[in-house]
PDB file of N, CA and C in Angstrom:
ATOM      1  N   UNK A   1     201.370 143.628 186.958  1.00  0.00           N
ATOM      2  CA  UNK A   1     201.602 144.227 188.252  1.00  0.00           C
ATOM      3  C   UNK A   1     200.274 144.309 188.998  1.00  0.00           C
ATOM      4  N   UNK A   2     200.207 144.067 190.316  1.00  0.00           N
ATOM      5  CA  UNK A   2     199.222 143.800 190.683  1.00  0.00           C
ATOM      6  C   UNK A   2     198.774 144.955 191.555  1.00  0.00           C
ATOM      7  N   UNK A   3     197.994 145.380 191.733  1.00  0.00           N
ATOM      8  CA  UNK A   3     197.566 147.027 192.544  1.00  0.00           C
ATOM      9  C   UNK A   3     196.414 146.820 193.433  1.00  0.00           C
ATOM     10  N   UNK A   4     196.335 147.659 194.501  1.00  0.00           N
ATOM     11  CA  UNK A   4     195.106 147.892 195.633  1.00  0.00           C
ATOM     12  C   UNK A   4     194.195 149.193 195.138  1.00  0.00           C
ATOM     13  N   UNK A   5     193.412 149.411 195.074  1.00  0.00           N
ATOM     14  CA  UNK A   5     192.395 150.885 194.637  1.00  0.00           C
ATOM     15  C   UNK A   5     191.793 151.137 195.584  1.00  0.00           C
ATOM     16  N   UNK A   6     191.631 151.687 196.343  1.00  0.00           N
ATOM     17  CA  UNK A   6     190.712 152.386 197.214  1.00  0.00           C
ATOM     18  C   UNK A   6     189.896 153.477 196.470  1.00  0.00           C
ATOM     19  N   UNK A   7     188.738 153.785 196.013  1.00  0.00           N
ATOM     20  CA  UNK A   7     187.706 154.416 195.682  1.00  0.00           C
ATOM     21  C   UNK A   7     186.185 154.980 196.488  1.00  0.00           C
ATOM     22  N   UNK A   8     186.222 156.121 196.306  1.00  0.00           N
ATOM     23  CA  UNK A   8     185.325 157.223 196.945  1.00  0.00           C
ATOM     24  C   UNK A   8     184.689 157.725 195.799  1.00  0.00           C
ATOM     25  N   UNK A   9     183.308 157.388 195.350  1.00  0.00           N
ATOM     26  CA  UNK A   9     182.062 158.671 194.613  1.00  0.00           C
ATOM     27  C   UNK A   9     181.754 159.048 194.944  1.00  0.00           C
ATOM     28  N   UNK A  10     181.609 160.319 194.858  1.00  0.00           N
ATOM     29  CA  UNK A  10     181.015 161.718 195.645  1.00  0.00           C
ATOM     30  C   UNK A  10     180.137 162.221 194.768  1.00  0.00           C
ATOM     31  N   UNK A  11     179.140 162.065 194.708  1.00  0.00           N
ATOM     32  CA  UNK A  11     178.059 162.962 193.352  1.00  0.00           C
ATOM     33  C   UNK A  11     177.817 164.113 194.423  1.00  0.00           C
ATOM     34  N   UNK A  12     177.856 165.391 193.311  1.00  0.00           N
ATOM     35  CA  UNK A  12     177.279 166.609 194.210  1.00  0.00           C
ATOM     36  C   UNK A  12     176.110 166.916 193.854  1.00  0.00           C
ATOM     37  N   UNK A  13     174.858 166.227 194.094  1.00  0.00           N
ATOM     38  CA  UNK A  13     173.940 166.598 194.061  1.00  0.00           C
ATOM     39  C   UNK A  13     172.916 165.898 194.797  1.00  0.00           C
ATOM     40  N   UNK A  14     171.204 166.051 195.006  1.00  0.00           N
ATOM     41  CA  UNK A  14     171.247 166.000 196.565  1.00  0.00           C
ATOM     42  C   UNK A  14     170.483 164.578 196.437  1.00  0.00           C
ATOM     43  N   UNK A  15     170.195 164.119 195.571  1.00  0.00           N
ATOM     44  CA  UNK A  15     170.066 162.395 195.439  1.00  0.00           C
ATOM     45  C   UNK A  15     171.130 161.891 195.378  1.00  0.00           C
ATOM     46  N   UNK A  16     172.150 161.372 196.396  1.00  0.00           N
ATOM     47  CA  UNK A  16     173.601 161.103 195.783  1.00  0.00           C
ATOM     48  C   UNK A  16     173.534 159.819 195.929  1.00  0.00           C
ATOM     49  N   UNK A  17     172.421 158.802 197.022  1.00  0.00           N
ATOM     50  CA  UNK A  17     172.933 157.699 197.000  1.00  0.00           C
ATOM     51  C   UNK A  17     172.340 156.565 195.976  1.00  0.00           C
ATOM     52  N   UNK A  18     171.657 156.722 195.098  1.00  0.00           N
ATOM     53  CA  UNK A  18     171.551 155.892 193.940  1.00  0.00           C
ATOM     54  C   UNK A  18     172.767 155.491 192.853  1.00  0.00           C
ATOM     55  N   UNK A  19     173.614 156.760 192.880  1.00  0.00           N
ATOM     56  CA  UNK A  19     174.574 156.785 191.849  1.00  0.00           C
ATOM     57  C   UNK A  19     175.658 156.093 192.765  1.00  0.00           C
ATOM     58  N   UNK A  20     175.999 156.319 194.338  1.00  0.00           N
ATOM     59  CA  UNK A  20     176.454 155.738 194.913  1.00  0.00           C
ATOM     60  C   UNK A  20     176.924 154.233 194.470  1.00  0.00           C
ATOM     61  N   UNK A  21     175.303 153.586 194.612  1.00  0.00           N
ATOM     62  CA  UNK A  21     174.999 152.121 194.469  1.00  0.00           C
ATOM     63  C   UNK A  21     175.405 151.430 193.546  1.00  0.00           C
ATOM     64  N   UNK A  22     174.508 152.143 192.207  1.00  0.00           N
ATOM     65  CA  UNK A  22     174.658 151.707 191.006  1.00  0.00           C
ATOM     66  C   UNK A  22     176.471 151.198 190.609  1.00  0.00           C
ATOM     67  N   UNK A  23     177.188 152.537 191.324  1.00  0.00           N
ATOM     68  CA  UNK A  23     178.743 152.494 190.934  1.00  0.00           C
ATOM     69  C   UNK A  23     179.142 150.791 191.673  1.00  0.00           C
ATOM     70  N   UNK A  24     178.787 150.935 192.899  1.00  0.00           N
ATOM     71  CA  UNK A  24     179.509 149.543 193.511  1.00  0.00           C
ATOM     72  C   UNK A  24     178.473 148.626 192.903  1.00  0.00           C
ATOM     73  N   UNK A  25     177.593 148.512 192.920  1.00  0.00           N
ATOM     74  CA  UNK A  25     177.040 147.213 191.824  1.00  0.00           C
ATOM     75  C   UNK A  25     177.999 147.018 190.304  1.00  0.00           C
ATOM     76  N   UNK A  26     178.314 148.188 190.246  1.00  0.00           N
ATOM     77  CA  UNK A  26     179.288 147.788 189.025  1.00  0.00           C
ATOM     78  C   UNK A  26     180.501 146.940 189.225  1.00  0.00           C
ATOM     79  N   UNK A  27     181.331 147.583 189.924  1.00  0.00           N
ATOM     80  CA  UNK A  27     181.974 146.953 190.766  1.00  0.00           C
ATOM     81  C   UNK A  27     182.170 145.495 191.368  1.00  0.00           C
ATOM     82  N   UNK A  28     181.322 145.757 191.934  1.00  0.00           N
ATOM     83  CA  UNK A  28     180.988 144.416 192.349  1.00  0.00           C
ATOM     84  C   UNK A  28     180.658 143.226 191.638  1.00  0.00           C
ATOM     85  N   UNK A  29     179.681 143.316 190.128  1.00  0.00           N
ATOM     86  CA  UNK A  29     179.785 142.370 188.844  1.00  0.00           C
ATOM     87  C   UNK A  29     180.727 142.616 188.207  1.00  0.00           C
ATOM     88  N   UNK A  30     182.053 143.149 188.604  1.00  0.00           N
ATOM     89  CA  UNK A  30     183.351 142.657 187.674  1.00  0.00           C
ATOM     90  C   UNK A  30     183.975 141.314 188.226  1.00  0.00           C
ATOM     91  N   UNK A  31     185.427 140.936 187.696  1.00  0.00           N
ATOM     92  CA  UNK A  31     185.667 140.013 187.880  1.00  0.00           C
ATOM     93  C   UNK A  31     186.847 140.232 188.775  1.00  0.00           C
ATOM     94  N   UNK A  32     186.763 141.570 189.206  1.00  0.00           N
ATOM     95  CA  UNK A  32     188.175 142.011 190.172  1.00  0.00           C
ATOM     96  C   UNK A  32     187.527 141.510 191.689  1.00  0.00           C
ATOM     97  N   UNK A  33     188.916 141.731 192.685  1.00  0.00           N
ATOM     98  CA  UNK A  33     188.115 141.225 193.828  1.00  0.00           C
ATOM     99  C   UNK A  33     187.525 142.878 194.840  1.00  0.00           C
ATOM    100  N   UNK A  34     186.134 143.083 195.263  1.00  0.00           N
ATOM    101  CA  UNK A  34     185.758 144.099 195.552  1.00  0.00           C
ATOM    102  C   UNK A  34     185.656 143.945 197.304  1.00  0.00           C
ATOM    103  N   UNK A  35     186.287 144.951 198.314  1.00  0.00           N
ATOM    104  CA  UNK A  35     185.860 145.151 199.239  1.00  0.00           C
ATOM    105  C   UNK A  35     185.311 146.390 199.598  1.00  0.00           C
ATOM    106  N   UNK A  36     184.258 146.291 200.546  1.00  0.00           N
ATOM    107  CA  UNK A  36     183.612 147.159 200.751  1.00  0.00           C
ATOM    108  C   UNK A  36     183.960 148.491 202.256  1.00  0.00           C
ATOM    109  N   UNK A  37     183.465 148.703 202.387  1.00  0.00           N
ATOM    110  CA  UNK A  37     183.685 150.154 203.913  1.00  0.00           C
ATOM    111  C   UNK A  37     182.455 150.975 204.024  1.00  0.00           C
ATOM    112  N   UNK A  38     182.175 151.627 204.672  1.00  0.00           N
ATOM    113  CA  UNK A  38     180.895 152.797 204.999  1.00  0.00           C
ATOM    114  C   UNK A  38     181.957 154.240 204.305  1.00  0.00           C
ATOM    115  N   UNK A  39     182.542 154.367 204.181  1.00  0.00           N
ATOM    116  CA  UNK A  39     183.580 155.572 203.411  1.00  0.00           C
ATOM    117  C   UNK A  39     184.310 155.147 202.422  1.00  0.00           C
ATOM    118  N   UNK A  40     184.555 154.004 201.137  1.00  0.00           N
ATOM    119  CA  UNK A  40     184.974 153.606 200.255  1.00  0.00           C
ATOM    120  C   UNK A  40     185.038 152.508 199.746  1.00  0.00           C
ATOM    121  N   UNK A  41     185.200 152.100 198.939  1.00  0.00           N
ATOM    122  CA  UNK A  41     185.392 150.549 198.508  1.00  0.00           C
ATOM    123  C   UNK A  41     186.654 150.471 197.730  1.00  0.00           C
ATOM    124  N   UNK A  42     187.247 148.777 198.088  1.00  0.00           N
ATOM    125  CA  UNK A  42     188.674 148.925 196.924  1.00  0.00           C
ATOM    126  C   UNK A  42     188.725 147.579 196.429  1.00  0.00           C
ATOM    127  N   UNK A  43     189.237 147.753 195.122  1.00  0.00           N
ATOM    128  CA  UNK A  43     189.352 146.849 194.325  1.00  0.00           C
ATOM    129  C   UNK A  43     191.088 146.490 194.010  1.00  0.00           C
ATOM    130  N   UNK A  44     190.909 145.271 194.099  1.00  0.00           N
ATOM    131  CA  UNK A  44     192.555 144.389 193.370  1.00  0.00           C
ATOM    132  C   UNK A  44     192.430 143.918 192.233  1.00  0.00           C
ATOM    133  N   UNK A  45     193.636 144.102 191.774  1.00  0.00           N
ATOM    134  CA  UNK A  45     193.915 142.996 190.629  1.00  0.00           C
ATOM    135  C   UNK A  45     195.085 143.707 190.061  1.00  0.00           C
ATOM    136  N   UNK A  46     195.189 143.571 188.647  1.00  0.00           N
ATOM    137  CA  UNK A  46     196.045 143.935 187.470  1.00  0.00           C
ATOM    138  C   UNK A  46     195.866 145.388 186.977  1.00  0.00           C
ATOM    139  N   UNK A  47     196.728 146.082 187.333  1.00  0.00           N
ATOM    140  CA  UNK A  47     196.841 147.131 187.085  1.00  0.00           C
ATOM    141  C   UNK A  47     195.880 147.533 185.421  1.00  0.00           C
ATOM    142  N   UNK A  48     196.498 147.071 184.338  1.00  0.00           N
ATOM    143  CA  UNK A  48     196.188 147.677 183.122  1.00  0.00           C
ATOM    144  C   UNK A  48     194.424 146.890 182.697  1.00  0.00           C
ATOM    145  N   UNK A  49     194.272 145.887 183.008  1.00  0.00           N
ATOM    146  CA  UNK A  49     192.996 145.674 182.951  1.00  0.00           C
ATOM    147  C   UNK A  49     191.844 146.223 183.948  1.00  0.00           C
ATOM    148  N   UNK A  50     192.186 146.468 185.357  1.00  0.00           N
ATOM    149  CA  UNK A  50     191.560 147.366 186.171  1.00  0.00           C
ATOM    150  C   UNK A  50     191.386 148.517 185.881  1.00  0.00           C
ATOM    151  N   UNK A  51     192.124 149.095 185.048  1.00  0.00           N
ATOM    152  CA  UNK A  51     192.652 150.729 185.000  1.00  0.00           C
ATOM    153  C   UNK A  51     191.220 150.849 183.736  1.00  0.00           C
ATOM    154  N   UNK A  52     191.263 149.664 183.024  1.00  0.00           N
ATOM    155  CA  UNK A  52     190.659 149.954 181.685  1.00  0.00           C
ATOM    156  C   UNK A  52     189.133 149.788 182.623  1.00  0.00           C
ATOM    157  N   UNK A  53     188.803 148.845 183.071  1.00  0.00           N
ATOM    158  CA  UNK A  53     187.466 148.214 183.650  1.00  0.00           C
ATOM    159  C   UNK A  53     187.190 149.631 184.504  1.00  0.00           C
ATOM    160  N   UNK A  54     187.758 150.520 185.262  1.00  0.00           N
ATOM    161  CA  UNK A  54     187.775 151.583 185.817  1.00  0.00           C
ATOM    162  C   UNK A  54     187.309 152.956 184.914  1.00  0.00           C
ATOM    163  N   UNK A  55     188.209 152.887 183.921  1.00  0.00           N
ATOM    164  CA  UNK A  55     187.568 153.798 182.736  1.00  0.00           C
ATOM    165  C   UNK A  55     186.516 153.751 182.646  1.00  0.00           C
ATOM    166  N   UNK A  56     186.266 152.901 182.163  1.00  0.00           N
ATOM    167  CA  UNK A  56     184.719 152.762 181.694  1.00  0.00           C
ATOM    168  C   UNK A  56     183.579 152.518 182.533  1.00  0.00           C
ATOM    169  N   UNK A  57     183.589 152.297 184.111  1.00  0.00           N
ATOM    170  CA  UNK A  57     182.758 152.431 184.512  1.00  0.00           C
ATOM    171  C   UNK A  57     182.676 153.714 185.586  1.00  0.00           C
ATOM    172  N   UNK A  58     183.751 154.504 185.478  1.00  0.00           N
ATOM    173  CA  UNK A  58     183.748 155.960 186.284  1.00  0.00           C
ATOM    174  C   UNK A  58     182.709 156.550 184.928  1.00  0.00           C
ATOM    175  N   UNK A  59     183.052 156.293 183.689  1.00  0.00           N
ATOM    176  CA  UNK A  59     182.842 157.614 182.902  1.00  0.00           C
ATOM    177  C   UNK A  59     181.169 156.930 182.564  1.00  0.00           C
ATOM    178  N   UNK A  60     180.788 155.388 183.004  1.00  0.00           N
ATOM    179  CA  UNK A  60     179.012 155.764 183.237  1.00  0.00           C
ATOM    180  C   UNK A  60     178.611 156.092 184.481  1.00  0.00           C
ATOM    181  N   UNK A  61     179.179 155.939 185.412  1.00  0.00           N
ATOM    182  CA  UNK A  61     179.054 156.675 186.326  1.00  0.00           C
ATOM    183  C   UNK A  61     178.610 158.392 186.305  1.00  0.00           C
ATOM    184  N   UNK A  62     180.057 158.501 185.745  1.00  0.00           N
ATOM    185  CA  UNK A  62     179.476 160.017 185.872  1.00  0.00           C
ATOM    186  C   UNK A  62     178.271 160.499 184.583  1.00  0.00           C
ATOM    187  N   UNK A  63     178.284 159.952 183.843  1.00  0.00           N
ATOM    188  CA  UNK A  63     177.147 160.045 182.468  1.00  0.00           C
ATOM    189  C   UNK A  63     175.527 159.639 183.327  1.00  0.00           C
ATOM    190  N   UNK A  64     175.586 159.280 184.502  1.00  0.00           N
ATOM    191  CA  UNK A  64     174.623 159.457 185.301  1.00  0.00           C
ATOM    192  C   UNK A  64     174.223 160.487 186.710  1.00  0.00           C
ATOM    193  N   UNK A  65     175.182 161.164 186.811  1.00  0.00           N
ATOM    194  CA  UNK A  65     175.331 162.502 187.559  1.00  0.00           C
ATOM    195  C   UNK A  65     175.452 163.716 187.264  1.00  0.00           C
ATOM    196  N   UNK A  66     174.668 164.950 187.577  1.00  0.00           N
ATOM    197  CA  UNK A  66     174.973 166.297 187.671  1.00  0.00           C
ATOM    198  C   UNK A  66     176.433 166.707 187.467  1.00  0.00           C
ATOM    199  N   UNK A  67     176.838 166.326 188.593  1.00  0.00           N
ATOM    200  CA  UNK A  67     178.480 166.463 188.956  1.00  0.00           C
ATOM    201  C   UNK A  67     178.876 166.024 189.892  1.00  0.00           C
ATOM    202  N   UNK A  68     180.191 165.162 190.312  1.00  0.00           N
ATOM    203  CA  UNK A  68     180.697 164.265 190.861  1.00  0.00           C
ATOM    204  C   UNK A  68     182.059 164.445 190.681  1.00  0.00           C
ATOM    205  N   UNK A  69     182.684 163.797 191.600  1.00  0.00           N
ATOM    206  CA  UNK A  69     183.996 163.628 192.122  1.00  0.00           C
ATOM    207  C   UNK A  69     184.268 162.602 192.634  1.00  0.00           C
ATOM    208  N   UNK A  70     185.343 161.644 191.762  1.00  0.00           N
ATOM    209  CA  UNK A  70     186.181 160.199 192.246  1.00  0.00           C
ATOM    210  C   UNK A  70     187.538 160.640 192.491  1.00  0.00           C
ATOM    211  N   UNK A  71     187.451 160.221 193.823  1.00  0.00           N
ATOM    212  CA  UNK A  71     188.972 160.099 194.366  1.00  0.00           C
ATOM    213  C   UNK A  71     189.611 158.974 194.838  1.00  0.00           C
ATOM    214  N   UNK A  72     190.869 158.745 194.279  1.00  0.00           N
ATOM    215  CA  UNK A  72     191.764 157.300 194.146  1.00  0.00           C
ATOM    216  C   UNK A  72     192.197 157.163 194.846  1.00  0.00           C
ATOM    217  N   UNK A  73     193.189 156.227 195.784  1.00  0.00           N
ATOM    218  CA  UNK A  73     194.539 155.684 196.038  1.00  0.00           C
ATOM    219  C   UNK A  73     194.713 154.555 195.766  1.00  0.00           C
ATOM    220  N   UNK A  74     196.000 154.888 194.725  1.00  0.00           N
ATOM    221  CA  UNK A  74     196.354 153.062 194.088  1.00  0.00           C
ATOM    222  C   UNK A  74     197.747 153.073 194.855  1.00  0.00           C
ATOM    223  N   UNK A  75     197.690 151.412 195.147  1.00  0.00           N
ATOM    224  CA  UNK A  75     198.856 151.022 195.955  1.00  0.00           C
ATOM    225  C   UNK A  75     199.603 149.947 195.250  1.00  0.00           C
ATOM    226  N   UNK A  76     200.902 149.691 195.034  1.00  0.00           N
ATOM    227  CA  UNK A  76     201.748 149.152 193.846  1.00  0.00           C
ATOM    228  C   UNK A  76     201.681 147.813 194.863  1.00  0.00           C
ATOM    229  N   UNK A  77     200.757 146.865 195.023  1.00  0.00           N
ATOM    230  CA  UNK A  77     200.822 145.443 195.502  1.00  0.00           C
ATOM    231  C   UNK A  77     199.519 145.129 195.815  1.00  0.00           C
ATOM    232  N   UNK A  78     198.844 143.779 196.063  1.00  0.00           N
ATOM    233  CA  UNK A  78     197.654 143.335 196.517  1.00  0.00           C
ATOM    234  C   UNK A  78     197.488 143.140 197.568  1.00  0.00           C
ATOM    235  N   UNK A  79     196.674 144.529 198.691  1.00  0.00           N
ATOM    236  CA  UNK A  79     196.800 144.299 199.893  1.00  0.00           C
ATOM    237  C   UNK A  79     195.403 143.703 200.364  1.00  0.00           C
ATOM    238  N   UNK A  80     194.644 142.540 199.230  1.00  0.00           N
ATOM    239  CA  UNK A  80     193.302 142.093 200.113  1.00  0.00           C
ATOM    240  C   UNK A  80     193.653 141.090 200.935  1.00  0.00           C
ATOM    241  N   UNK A  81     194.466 140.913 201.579  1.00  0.00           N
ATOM    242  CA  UNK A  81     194.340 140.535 202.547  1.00  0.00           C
ATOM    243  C   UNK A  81     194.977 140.712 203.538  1.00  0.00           C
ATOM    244  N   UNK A  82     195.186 141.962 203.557  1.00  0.00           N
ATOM    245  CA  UNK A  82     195.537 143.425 204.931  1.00  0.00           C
ATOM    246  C   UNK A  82     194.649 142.679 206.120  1.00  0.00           C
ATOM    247  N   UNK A  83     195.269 142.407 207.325  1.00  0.00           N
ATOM    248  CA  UNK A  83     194.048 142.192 208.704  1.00  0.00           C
ATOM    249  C   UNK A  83     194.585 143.134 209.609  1.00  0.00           C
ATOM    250  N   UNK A  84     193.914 144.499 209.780  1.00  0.00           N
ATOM    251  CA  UNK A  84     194.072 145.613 211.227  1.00  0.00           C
ATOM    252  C   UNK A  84     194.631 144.877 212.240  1.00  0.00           C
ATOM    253  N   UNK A  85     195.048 145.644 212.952  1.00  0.00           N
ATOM    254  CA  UNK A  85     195.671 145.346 214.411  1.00  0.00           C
ATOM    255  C   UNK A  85     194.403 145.348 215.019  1.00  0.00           C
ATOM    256  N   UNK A  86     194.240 144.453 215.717  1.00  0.00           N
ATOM    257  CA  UNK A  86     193.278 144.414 217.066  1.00  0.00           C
ATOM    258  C   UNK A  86     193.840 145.147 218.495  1.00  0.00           C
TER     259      UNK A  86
END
Protein backbone atom coordinates (compact mmCIF):
# COMPACT_ATOMS: atom_id res chain seq x y z
CA UNK A 1 0.00 0.00 0.00
CA UNK A 2 1.39 2.99 -0.95
CA UNK A 3 1.21 6.23 1.52
CA UNK A 4 2.04 10.18 1.50
CA UNK A 5 3.86 11.38 5.05
CA UNK A 6 3.98 14.74 5.68
CA UNK A 7 6.54 15.34 8.61
CA UNK A 8 7.34 18.26 11.05
CA UNK A 9 10.59 18.12 13.80
CA UNK A 10 10.21 20.33 16.33
CA UNK A 11 13.24 20.03 18.84
CA UNK A 12 12.50 22.15 21.93
CA UNK A 13 15.51 23.48 22.53
CA UNK A 14 17.20 26.62 21.45
CA UNK A 15 19.76 25.14 18.82
CA UNK A 16 16.91 23.51 16.93
CA UNK A 17 18.13 23.86 13.48
CA UNK A 18 20.98 21.34 13.27
CA UNK A 19 18.76 18.49 14.40
CA UNK A 20 16.36 19.98 11.94
CA UNK A 21 18.92 19.19 9.08
CA UNK A 22 20.55 16.27 10.11
CA UNK A 23 16.72 14.65 10.18
CA UNK A 24 16.06 15.66 6.38
CA UNK A 25 19.56 14.63 5.33
CA UNK A 26 18.37 11.43 6.58
CA UNK A 27 15.64 11.50 4.70
CA UNK A 28 16.75 12.55 1.95
CA UNK A 29 19.67 9.50 1.66
CA UNK A 30 16.83 7.03 1.79
CA UNK A 31 15.53 5.43 -1.07
CA UNK A 32 11.89 6.86 -0.56
CA UNK A 33 10.92 9.78 -2.69
CA UNK A 34 11.51 13.11 -0.37
CA UNK A 35 9.81 16.51 -0.87
CA UNK A 36 10.65 19.35 0.72
CA UNK A 37 8.55 22.88 2.19
CA UNK A 38 9.82 25.79 4.62
CA UNK A 39 7.14 24.06 7.31
CA UNK A 40 7.62 20.19 6.53
CA UNK A 41 8.80 17.64 4.38
CA UNK A 42 6.96 14.39 2.99
CA UNK A 43 7.91 11.28 2.01
CA UNK A 44 6.17 8.36 -0.37
CA UNK A 45 6.35 5.03 -0.79
CA UNK A 46 5.28 1.68 0.95
CA UNK A 47 3.72 1.92 3.87
CA UNK A 48 5.51 -1.01 6.01
CA UNK A 49 9.01 -0.34 4.79
CA UNK A 50 8.64 3.52 5.30
CA UNK A 51 7.04 3.01 8.62
CA UNK A 52 10.20 0.83 9.54
CA UNK A 53 12.87 3.40 7.72
CA UNK A 54 10.80 6.08 9.88
CA UNK A 55 11.37 4.19 13.12
CA UNK A 56 14.58 4.25 13.05
CA UNK A 57 15.43 7.41 11.98
CA UNK A 58 12.84 9.50 14.32
CA UNK A 59 14.31 7.49 17.29
CA UNK A 60 18.16 8.92 16.11
CA UNK A 61 16.76 11.80 15.72
CA UNK A 62 15.51 12.19 18.85
CA UNK A 63 18.75 10.31 20.59
CA UNK A 64 20.17 13.66 19.36
CA UNK A 65 17.82 16.15 21.13
CA UNK A 66 16.92 17.50 24.58
CA UNK A 67 13.32 17.11 23.66
CA UNK A 68 11.37 17.13 20.56
CA UNK A 69 8.21 16.58 18.95
CA UNK A 70 7.30 14.74 15.44
CA UNK A 71 4.12 15.30 14.06
CA UNK A 72 2.60 13.09 11.15
CA UNK A 73 -0.02 13.02 8.50
CA UNK A 74 -0.13 9.81 6.59
CA UNK A 75 -2.36 9.72 3.60
CA UNK A 76 -3.61 6.12 2.26
CA UNK A 77 -2.21 6.87 -1.60
CA UNK A 78 0.89 8.51 -3.39
CA UNK A 79 0.17 12.04 -3.69
CA UNK A 80 3.87 13.12 -5.20
CA UNK A 81 2.58 14.29 -7.74
CA UNK A 82 -0.20 16.63 -6.24
CA UNK A 83 0.18 20.14 -8.59
CA UNK A 84 -1.78 23.27 -6.48
CA UNK A 85 -4.22 25.20 -8.22
CA UNK A 86 -2.74 28.24 -9.71
Amino acid sequence: MNVSIEITLAPLQNDYEKPIKAFIRMLRNSSFTVKENPLSTQVYGELQPLMIFLTSAIEESFDSITAGMIHLKIVKSNRSDYVPFN
